[in-house]
N, C-alpha and C. Protein backbone atom coordinates (compact mmCIF):
# COMPACT_ATOMS: atom_id res chain seq x y z
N UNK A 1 -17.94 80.71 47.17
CA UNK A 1 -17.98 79.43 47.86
C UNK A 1 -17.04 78.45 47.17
N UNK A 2 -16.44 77.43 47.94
CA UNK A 2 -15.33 76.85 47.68
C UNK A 2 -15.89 74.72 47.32
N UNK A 3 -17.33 75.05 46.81
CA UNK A 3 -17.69 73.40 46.86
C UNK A 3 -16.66 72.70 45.72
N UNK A 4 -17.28 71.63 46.37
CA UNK A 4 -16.30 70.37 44.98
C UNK A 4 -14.83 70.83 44.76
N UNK A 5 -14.21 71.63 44.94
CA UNK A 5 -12.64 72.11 44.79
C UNK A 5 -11.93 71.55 46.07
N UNK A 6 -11.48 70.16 45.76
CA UNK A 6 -10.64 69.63 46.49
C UNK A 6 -9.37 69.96 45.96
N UNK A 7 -8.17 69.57 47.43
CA UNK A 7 -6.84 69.86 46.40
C UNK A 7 -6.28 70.97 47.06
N UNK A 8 -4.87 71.00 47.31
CA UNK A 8 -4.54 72.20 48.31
C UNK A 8 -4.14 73.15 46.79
N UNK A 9 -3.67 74.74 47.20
CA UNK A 9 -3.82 75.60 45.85
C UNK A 9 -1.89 75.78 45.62
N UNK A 10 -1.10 75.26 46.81
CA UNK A 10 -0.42 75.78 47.17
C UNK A 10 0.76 76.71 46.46
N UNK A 11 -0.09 77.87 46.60
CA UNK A 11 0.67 79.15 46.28
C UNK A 11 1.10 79.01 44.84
N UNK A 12 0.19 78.19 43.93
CA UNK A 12 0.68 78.09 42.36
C UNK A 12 -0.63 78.36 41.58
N UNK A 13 0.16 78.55 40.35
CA UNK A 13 -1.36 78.76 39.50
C UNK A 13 -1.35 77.39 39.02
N UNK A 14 -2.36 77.24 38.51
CA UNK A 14 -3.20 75.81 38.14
C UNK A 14 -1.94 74.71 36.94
N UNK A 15 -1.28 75.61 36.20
CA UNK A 15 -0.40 74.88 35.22
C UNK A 15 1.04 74.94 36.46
N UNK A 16 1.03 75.39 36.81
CA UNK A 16 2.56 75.61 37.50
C UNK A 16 2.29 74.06 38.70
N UNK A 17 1.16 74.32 39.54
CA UNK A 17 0.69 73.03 40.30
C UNK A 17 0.92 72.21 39.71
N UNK A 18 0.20 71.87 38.61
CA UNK A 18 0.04 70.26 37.83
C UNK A 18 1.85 70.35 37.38
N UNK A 19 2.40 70.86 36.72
CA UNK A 19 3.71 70.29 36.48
C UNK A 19 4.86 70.73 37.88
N UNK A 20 4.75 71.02 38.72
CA UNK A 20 5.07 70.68 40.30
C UNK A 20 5.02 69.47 40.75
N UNK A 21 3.90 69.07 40.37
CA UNK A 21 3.63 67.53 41.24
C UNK A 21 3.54 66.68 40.62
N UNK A 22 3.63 66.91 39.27
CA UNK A 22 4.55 65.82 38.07
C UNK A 22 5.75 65.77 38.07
N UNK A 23 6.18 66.13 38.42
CA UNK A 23 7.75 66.66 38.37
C UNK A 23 8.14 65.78 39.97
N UNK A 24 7.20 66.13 40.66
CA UNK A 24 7.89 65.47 42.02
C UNK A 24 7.44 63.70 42.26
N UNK A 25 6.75 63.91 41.32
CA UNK A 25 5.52 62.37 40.92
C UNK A 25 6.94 61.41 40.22
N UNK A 26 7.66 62.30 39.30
CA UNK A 26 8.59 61.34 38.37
C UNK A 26 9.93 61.15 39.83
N UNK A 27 9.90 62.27 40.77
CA UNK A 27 10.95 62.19 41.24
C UNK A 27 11.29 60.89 42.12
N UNK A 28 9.67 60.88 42.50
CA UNK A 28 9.42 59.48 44.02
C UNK A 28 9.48 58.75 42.88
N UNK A 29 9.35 58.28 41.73
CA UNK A 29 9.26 56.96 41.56
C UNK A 29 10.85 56.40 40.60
N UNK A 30 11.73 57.81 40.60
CA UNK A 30 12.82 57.39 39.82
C UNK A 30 13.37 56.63 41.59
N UNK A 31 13.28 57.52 42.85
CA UNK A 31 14.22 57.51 43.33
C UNK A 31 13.93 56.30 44.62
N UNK A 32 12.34 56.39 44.92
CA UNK A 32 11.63 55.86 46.20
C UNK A 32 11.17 56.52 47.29
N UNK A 33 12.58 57.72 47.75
CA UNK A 33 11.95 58.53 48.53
C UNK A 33 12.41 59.66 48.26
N UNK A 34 11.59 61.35 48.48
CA UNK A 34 11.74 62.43 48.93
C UNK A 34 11.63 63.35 49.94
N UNK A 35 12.71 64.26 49.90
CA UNK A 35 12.21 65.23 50.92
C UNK A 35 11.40 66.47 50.60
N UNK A 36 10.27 66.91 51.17
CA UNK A 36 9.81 67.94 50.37
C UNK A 36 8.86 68.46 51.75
N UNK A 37 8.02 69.53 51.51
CA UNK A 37 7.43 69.51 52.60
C UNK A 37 6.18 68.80 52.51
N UNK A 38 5.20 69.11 53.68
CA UNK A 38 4.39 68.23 54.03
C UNK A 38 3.41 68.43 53.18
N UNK A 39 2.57 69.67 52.78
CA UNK A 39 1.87 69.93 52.18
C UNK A 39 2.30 69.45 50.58
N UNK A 40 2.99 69.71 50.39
CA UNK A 40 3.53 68.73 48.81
C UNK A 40 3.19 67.10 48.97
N UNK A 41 3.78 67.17 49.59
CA UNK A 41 3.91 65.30 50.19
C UNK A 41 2.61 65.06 50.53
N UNK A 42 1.59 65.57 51.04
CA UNK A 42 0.26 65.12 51.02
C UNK A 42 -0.39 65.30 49.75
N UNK A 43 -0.17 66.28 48.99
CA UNK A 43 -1.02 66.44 47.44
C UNK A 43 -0.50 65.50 46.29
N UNK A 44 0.91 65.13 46.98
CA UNK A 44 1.60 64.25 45.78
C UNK A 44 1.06 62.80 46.02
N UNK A 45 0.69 62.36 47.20
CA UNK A 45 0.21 61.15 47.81
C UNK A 45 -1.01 60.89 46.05
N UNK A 46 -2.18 62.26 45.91
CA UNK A 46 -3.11 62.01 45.27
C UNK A 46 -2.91 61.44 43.79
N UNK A 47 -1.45 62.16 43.69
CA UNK A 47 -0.65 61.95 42.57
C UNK A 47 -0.26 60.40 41.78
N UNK A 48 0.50 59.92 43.01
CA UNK A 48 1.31 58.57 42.82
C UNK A 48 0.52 57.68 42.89
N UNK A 49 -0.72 57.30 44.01
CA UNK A 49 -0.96 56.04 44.45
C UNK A 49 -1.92 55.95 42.85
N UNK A 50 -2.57 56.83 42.45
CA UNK A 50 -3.02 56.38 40.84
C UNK A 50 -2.20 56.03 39.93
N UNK A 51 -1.12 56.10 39.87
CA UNK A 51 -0.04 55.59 38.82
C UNK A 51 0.37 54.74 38.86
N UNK A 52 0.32 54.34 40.23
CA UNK A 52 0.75 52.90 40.48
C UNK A 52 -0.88 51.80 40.85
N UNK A 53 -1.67 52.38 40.80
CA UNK A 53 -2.47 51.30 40.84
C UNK A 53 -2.78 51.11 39.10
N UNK A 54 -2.55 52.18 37.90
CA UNK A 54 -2.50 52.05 36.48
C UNK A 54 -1.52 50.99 36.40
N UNK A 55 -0.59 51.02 37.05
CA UNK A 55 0.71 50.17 37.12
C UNK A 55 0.21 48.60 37.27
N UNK A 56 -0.56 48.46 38.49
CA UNK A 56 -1.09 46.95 38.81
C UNK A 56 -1.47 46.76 37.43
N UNK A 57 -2.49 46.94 36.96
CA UNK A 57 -3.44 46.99 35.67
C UNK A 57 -2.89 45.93 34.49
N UNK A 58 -1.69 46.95 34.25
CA UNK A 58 -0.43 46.70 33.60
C UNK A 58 -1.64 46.27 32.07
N UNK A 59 -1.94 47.39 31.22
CA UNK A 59 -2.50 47.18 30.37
C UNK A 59 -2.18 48.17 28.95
N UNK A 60 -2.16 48.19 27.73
CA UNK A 60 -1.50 49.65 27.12
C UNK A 60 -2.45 51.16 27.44
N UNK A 61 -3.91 51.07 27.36
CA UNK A 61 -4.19 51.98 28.15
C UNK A 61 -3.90 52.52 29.18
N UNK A 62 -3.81 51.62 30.47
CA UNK A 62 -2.94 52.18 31.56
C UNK A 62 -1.72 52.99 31.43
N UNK A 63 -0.71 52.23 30.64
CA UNK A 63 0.57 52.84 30.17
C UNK A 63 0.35 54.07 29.03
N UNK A 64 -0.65 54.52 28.36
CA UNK A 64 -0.56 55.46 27.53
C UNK A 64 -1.27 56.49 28.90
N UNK A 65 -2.44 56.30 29.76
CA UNK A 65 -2.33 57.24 30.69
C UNK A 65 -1.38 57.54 31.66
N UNK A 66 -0.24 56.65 31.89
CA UNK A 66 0.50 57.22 32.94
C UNK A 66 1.52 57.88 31.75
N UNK A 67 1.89 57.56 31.07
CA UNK A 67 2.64 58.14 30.39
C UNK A 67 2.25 59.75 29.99
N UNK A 68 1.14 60.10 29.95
CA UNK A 68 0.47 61.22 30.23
C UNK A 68 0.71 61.93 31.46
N UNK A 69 0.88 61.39 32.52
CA UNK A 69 1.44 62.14 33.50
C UNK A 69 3.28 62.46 33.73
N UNK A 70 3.34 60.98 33.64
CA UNK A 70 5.01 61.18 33.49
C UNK A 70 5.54 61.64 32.67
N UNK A 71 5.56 61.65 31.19
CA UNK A 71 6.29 62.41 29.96
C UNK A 71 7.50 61.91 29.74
N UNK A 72 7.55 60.37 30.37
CA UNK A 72 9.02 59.52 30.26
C UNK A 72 8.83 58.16 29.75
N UNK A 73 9.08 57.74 28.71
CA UNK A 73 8.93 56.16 28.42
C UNK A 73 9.95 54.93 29.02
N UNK A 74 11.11 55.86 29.48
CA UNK A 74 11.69 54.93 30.37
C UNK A 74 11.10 54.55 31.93
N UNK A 75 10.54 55.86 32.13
CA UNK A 75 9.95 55.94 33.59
C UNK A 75 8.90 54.70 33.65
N UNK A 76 7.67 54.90 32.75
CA UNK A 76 6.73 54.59 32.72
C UNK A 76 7.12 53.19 32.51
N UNK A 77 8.22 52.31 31.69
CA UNK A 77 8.42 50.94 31.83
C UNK A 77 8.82 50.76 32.88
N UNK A 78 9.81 51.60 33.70
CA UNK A 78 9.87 51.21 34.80
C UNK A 78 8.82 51.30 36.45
N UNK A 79 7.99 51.79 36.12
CA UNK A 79 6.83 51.64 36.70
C UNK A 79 5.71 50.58 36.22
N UNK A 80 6.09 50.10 35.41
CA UNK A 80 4.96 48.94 35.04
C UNK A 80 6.20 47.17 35.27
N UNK A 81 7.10 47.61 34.84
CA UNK A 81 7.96 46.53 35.29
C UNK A 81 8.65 46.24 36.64
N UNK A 82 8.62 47.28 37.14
CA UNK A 82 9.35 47.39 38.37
C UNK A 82 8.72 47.37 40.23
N UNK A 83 8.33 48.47 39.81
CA UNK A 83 7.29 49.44 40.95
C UNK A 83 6.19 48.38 40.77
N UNK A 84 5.08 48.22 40.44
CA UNK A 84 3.74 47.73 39.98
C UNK A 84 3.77 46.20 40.38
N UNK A 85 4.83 45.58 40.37
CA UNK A 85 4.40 44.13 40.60
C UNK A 85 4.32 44.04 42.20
N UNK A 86 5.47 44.85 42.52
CA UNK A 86 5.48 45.02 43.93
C UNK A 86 4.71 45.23 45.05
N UNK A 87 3.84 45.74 44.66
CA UNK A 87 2.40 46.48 44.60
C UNK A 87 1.30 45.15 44.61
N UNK A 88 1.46 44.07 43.85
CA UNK A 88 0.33 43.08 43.40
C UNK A 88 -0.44 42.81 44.70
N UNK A 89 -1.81 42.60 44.72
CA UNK A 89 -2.33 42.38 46.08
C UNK A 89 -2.37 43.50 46.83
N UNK A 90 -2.03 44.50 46.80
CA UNK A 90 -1.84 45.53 47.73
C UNK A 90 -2.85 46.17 47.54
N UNK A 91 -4.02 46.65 48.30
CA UNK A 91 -5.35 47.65 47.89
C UNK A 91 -5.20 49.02 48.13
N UNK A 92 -4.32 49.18 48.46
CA UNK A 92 -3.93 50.62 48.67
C UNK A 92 -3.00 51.03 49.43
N UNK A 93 -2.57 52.38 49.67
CA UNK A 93 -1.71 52.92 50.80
C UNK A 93 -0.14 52.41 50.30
N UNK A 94 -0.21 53.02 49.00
CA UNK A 94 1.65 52.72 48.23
C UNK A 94 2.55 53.39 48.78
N UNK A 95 2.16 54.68 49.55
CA UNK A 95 3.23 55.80 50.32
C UNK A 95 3.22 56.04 51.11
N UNK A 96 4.00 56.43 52.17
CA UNK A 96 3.90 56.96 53.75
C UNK A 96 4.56 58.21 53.34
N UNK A 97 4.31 58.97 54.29
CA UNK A 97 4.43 60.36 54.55
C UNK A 97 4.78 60.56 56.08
N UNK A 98 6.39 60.84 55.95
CA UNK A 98 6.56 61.11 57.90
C UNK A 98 7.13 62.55 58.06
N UNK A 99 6.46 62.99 59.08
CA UNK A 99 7.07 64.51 59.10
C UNK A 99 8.29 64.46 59.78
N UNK A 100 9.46 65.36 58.91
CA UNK A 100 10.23 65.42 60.17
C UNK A 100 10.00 66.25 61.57
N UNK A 101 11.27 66.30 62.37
CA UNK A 101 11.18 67.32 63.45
C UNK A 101 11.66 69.16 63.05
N UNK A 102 12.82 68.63 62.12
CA UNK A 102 13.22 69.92 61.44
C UNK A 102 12.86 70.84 60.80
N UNK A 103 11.88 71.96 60.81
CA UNK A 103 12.06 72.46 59.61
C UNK A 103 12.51 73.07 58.78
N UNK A 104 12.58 73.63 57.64
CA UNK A 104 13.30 74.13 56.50
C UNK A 104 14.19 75.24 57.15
N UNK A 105 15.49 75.58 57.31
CA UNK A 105 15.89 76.58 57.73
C UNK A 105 15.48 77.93 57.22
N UNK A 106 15.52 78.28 55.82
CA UNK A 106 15.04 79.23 55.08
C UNK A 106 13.67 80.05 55.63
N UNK A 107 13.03 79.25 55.52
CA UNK A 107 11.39 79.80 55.64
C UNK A 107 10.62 79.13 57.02
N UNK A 108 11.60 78.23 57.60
CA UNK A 108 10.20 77.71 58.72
C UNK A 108 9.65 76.31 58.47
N UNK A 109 9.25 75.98 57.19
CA UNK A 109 8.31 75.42 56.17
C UNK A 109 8.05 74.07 57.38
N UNK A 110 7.52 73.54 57.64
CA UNK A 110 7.64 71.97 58.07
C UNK A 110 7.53 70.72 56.92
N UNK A 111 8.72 70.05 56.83
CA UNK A 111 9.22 69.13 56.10
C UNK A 111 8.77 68.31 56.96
N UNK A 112 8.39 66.97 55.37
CA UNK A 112 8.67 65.64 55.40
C UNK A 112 9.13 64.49 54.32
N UNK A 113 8.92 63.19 54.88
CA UNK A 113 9.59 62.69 53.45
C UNK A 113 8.45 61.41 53.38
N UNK A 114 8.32 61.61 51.68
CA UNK A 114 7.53 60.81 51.71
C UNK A 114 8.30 59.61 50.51
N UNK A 115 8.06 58.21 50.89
CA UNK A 115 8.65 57.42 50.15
C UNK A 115 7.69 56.21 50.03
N UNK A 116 7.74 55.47 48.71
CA UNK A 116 6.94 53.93 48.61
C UNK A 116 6.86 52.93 49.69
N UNK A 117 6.27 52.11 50.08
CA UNK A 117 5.88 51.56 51.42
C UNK A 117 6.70 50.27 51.17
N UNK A 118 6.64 49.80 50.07
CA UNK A 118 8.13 48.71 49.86
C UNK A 118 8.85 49.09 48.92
N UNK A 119 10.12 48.81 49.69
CA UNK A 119 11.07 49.36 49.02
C UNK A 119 11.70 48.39 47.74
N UNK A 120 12.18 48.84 46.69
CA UNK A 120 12.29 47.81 46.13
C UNK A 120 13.59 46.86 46.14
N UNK A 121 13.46 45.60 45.75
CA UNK A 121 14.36 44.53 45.95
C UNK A 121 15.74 45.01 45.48
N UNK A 122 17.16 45.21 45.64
CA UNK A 122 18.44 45.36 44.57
C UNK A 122 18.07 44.28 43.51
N UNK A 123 18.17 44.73 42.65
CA UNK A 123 18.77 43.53 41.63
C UNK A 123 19.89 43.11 41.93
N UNK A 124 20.18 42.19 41.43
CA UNK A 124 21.59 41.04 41.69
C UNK A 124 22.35 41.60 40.63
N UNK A 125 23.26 42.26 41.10
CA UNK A 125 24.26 43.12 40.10
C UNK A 125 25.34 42.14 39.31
N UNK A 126 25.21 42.70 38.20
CA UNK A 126 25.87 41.27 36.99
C UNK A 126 27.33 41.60 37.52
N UNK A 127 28.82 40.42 38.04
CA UNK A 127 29.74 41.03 37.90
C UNK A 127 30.16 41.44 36.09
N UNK A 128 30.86 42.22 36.95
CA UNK A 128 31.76 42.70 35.07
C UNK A 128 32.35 41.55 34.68
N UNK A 129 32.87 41.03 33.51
CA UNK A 129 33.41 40.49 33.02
C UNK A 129 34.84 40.89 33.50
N UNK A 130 35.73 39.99 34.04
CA UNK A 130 37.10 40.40 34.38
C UNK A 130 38.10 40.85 32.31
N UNK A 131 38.63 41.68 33.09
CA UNK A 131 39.26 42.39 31.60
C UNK A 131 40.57 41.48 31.06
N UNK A 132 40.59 41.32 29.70
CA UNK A 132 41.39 40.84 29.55
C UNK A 132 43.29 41.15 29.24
N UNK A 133 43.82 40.58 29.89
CA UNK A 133 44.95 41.35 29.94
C UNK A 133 45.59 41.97 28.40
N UNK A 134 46.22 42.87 28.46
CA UNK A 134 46.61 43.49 26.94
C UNK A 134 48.41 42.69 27.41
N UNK A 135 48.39 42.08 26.19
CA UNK A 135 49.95 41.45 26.06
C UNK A 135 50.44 42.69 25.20
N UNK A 136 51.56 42.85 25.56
CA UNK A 136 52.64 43.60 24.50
C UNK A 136 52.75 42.07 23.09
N UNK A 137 52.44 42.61 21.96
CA UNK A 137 52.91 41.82 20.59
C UNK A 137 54.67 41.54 20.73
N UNK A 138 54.59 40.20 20.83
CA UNK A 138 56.03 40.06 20.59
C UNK A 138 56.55 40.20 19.28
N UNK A 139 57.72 40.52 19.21
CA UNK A 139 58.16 41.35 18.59
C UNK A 139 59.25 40.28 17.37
N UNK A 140 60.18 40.53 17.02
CA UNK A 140 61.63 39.57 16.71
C UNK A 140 61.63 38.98 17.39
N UNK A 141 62.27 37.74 16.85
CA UNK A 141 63.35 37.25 17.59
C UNK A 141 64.02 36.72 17.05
C-alpha cells in the first residue's frame, strides 16, 4: 500500500530525484523560466514555492536552510535579495506551469514551462565609463 507517500517517483531513485529537482530548483531561480516537462514542472512547483517563501522570512535560519537545498551562496543571496522581496505580500502561487502544445520530439514526453509569476524588474544598467583616449607620448622636439 502506497499511504502518506506523496510525490511523483519519476523513474529515479530517491538520491537521483532529490538532486534532479535541486538542480532544476537552482535552474528556475538563476534564470525565471524553464522548459522541462510537465511532470518535473509539477514536482518542482513543491520544490521552489518553499524557498521562496524561506526567502520572504529573510532570516539566517531561513538562509542556512535554503542554502541546504541550493548548495550556492551566490544563489541563495540572490534569492533573499532579489526573488523574495518581490514576493512580499504574496501568500502563495510564486509559479505557473503552462503546458505546451508540442511535445518532446525524442520520446513523445508532454512539455511545459514553468516560470516565477513576476518577473523580475531589469536593473538600470550602470553605463560604462567612456574610455579614455590613449595619446601617443610626445616625443622631441
Amino acid at each position: 500500500m502506497r499511504h502518506s507517500n506523496s510525490g511523483r517517483k519519476l523513474s529515479r531513485t530517491p538520491a537521483h530525484r532529490k538532486a534532479l529537482l535541486h538542480n532544476l530548483a537552482k535552474a528556475l531561480l538563476l534564470h525565471g523560466k524553464i522548459r522541462t516537462t510537465e511532470m518535473k514542472a509539477k514536482e518542482l512547483r513543491r520544490v521552489v514555492e518553499p524557498l521562496i517563501t524561506l526567502a520572504k522570512r529573510n532570516d539566517l535560519h531561513s538562509r542556512r536552510l535554503a542554502y541546504r537545498a541550493l548548495n550556492d551562496h551566490a544563489l541563495v543571496k540572490r534569492l533573499f535579495d532579489d526573488i523574495g522581496p518581490l514576493f512580499a505580500g504574496v501568500p502563495g502561487g510564486y509559479t505557473r506551469v503552462i503546458k505546451l502544445a508540442m511535445p518532446r520530439k525524442g520520446d513523445n514526453a508532454p512539455m511545459a514551462v514553468i516560470e516565477l509569476t513576476r518577473s523580475q524588474q531589469a536593473a538600470p544598467v550602470k553605463e560604462a565609463a567612456p574610455a579614455k583616449e590613449a595619446t601617443a607620448p610626445e616625443g622631441d622636439k
